[in-house]
C-alpha atoms as a PDB file:
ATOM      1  CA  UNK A   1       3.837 -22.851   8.889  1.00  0.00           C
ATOM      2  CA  UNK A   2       6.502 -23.094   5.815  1.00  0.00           C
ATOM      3  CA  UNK A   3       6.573 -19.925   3.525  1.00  0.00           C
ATOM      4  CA  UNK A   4       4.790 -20.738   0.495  1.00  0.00           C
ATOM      5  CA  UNK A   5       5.973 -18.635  -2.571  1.00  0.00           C
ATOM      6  CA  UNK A   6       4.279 -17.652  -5.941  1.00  0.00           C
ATOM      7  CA  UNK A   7       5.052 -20.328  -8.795  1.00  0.00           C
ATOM      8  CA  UNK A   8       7.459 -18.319 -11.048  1.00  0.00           C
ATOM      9  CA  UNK A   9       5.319 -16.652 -14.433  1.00  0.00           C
ATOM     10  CA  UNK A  10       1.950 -16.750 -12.030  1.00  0.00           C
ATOM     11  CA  UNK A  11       2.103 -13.535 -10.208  1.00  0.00           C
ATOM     12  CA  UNK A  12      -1.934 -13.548 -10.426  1.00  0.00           C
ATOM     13  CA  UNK A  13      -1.397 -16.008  -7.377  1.00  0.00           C
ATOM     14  CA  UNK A  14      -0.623 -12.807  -5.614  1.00  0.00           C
ATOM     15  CA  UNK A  15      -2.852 -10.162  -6.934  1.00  0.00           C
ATOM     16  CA  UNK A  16      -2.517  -7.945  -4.463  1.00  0.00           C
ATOM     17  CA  UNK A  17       0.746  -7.000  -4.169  1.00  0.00           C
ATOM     18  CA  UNK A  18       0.864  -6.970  -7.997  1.00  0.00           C
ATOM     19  CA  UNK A  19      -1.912  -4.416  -8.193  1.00  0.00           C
ATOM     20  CA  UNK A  20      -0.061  -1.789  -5.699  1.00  0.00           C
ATOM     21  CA  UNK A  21       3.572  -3.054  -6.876  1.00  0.00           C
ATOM     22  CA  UNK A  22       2.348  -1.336 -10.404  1.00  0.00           C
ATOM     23  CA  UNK A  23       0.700   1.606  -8.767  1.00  0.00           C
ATOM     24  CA  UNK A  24       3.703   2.190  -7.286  1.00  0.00           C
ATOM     25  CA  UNK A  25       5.697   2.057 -10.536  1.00  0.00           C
ATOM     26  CA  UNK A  26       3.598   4.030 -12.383  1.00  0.00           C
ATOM     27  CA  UNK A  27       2.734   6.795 -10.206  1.00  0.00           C
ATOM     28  CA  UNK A  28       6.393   7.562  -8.377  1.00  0.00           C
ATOM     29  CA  UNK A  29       9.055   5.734  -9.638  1.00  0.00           C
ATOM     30  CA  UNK A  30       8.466   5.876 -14.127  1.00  0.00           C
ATOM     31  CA  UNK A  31       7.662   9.317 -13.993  1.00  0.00           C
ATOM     32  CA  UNK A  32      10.955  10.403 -12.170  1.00  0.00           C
ATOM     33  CA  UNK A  33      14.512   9.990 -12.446  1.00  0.00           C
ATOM     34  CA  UNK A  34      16.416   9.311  -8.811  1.00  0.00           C
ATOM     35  CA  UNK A  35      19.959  10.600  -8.240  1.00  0.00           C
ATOM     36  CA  UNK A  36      20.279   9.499  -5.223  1.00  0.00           C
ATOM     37  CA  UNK A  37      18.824   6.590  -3.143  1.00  0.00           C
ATOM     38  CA  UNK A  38      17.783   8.799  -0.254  1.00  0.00           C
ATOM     39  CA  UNK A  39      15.580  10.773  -2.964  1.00  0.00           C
ATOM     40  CA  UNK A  40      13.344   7.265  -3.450  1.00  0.00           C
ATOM     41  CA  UNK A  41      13.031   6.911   0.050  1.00  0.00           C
ATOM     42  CA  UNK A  42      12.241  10.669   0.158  1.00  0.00           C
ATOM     43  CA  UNK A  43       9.375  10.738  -2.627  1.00  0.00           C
ATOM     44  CA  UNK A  44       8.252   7.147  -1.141  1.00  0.00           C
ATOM     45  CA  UNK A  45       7.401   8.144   2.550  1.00  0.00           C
ATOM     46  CA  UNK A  46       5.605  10.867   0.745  1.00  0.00           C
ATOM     47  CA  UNK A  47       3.842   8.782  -1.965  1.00  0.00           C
ATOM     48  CA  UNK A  48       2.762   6.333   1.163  1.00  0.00           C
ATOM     49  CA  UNK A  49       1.408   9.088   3.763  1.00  0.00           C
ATOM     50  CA  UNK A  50      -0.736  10.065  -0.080  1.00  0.00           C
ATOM     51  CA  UNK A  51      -2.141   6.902  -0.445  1.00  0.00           C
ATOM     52  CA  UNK A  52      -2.192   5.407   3.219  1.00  0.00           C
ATOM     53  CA  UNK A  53      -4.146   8.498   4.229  1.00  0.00           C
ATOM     54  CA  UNK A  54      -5.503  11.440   1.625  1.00  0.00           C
ATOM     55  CA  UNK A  55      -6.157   8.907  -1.337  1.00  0.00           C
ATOM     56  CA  UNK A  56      -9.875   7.461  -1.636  1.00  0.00           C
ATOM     57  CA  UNK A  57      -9.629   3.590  -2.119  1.00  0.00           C
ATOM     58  CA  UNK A  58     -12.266   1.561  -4.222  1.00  0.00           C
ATOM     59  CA  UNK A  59     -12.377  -1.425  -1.920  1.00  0.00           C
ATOM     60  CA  UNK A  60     -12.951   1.408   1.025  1.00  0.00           C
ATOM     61  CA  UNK A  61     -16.152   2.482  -0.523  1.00  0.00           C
ATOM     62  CA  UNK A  62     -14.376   5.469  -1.790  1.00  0.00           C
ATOM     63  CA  UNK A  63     -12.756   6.938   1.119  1.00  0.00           C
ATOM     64  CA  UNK A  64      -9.397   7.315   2.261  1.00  0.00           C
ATOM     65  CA  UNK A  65      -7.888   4.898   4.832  1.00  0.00           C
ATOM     66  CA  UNK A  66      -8.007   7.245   7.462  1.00  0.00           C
ATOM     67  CA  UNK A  67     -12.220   7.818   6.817  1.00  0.00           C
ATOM     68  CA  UNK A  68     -12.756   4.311   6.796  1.00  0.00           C
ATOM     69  CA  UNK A  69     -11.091   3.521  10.010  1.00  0.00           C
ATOM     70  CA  UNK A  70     -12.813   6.314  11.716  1.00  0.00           C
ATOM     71  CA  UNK A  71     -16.180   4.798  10.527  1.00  0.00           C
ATOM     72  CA  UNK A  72     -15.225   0.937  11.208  1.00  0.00           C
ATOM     73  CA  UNK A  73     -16.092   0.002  14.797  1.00  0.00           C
ATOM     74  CA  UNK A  74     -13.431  -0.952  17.166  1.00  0.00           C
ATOM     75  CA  UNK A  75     -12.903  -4.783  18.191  1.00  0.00           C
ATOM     76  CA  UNK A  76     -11.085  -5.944  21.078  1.00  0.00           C
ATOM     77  CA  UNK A  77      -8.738  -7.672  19.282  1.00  0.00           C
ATOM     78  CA  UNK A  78      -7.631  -4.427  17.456  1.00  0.00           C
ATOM     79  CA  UNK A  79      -5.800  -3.563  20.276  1.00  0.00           C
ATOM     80  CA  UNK A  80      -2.898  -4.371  22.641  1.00  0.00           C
ATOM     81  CA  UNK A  81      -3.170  -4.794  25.714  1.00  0.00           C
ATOM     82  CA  UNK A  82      -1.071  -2.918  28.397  1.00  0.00           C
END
């Protein structure tokens, strides 16, 4: 399968990663100014554990990742084997 890339000036071919690539931007990096590089990474790790976990998601129904997976049932091919 051959990587298949956005066509340049179309990012709506990627929506996705748009939507959370301006989340990103407008909730951790505009509002702050970085010294230093391990002060992004810093702020990011916490920024992610916010939204991966604590953060209620529309497409979730409004609950955080962490609900949602508690309440979505478990399929065999969810897990690795041993």
């Amino acid at each position: 399968m051959a990587i298949q890339y956005i066509q340049p000036g179309k990012p709506n071919q990627n929506a996705f990663i748009e939507r959370f690539n301006r989340t990103f931007r407008e909730e951790l990096l505009d509002p702050n100014l970085f010294l230093r590089l391990d002060d992004v990474r810093e702020a990011a790790h916490t920024w992610m554990i916010e939204y991966n976990e604590h953060r209620p998601h529309d497409a979730l129904g409004d609950r955080t990742p962490a609900e949602f997976r508690l309440l979505t049932p478990v399929s065999s091919t969810s897990h690795l084997s041993t």
